[in-house]
C-alpha atoms as a PDB file:
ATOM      1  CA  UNK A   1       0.000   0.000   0.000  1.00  0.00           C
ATOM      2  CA  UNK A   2       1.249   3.556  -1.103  1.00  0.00           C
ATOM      3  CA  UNK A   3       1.156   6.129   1.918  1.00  0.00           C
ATOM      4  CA  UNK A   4      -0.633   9.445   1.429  1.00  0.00           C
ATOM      5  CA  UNK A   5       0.740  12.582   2.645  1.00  0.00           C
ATOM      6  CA  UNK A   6      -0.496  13.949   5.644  1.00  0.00           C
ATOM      7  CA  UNK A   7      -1.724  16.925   4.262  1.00  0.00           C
ATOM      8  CA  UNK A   8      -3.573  14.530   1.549  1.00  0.00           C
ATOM      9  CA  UNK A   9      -5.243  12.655   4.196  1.00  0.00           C
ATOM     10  CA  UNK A  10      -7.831  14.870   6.024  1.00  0.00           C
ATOM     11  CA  UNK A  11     -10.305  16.197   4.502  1.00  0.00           C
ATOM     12  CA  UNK A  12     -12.463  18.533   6.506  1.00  0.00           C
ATOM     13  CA  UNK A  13     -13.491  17.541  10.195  1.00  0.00           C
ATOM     14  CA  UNK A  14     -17.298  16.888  11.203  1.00  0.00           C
ATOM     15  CA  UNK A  15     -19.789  18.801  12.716  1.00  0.00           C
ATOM     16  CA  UNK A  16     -22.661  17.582  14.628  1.00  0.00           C
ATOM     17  CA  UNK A  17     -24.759  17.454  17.245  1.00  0.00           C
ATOM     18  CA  UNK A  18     -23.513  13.434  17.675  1.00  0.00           C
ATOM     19  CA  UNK A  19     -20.052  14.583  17.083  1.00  0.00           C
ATOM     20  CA  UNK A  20     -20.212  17.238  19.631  1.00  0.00           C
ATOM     21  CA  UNK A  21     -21.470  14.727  22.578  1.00  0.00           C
ATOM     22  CA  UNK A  22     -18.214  12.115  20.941  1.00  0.00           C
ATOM     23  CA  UNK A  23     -15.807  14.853  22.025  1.00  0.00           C
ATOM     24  CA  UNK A  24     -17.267  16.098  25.194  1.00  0.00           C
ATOM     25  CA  UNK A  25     -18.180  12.233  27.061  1.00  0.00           C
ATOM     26  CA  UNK A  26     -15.706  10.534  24.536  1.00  0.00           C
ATOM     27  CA  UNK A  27     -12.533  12.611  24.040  1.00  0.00           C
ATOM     28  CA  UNK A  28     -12.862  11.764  20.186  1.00  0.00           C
ATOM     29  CA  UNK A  29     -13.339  13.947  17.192  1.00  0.00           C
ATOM     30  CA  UNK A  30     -14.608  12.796  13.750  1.00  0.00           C
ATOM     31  CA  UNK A  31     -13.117  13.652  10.493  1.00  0.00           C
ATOM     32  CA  UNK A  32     -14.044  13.062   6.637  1.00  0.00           C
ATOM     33  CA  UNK A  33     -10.826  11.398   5.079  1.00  0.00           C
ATOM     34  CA  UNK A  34      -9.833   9.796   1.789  1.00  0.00           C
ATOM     35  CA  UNK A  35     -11.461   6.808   0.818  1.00  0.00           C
ATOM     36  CA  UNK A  36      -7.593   5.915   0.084  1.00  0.00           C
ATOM     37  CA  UNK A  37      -6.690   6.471   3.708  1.00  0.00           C
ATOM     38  CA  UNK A  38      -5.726   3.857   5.781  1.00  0.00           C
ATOM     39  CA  UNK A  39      -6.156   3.894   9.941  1.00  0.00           C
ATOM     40  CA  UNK A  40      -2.066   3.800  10.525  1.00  0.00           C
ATOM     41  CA  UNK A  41      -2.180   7.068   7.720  1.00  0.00           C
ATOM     42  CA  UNK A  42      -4.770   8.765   9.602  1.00  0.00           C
ATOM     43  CA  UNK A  43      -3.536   8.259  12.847  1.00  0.00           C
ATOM     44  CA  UNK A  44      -0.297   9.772  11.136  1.00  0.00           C
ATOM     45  CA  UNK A  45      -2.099  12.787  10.001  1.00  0.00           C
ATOM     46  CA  UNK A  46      -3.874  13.855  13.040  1.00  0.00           C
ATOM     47  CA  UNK A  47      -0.681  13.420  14.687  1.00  0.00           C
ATOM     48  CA  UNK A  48       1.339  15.526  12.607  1.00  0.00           C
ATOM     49  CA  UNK A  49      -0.949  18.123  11.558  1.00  0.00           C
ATOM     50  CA  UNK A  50      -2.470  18.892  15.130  1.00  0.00           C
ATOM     51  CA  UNK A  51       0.539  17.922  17.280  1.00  0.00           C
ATOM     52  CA  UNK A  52      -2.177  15.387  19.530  1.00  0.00           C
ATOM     53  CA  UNK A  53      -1.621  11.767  20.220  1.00  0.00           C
ATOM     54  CA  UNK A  54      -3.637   9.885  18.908  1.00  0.00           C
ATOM     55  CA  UNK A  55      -5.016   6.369  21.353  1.00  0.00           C
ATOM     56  CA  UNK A  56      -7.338   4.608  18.589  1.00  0.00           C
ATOM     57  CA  UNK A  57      -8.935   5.035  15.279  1.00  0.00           C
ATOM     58  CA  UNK A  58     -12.307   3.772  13.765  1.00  0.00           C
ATOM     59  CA  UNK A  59     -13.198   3.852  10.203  1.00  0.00           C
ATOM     60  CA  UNK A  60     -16.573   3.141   8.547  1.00  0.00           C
ATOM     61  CA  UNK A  61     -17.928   4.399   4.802  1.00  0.00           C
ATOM     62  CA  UNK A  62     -21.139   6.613   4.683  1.00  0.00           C
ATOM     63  CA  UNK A  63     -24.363   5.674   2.957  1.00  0.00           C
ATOM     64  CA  UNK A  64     -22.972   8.396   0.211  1.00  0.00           C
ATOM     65  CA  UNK A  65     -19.531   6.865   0.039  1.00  0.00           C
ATOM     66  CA  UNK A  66     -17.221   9.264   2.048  1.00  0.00           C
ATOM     67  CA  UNK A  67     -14.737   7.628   4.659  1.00  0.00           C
ATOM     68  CA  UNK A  68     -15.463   8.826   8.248  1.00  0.00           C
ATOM     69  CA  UNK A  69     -12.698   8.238  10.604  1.00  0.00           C
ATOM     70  CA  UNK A  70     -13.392   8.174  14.420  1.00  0.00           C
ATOM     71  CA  UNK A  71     -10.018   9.483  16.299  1.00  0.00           C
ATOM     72  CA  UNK A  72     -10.294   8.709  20.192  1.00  0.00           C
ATOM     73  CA  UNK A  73      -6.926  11.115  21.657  1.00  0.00           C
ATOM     74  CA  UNK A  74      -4.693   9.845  24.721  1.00  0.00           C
ATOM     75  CA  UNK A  75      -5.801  11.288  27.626  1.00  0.00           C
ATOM     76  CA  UNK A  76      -2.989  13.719  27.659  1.00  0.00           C
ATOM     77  CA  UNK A  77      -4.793  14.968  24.490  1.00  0.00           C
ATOM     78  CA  UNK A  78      -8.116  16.564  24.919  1.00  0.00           C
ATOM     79  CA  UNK A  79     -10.221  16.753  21.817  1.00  0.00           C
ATOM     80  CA  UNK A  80     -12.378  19.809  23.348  1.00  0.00           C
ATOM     81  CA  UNK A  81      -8.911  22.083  22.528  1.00  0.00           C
ATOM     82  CA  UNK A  82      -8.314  20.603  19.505  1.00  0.00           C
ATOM     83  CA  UNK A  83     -12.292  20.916  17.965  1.00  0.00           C
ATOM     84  CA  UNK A  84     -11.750  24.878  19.366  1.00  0.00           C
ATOM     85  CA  UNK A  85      -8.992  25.303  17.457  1.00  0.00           C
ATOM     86  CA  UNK A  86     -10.386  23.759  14.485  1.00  0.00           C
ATOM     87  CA  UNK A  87     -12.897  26.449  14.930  1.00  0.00           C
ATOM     88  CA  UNK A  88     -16.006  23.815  15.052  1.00  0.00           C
ATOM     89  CA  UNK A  89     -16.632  24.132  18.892  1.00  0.00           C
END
């Protein structure tokens, strides 16, 4: 398997009322990736673009075909500062 840059890898990160209540009780923040995009590159991305570690990620394709990737952070990590300065909280 090729490996994506990590600029190539993220897409745009979600916003929800469900993705809201993931990152408050869950410390995880949800992203729209490449269909491409494998969990080792998107835990890579998140990583390097947003300087958080990263403790797990979950994949699963949409109804309409997009990739959504579910990144739960180390505790050290809290995805409440990251979504704030993604400007989505």
């Amino acid at each position: 398997m090729t490996r994506l840059d990590s600029e190539l890898v993220i897409i745009y990160p979600m916003m929800s009322e469900d993705t809201v209540k993931l990152i408050e009780t869950e410390n995880k923040i949800t992203f729209i990736v490449r269909n491409e995009a494998s969990k080792h590159d998107i835990r890579r991305a998140v990583e390097e673009l947003y300087e958080v570690k990263v403790s797990r990620v979950s994949t699963l394709t949409t109804p309409e075909g997009r990739k959504k990737a579910y990144v739960k952070l180390s505790p050290e990590s809290k995805a409440s500062d990251l979504a704030v300065r993604l400007g989505i909280l």
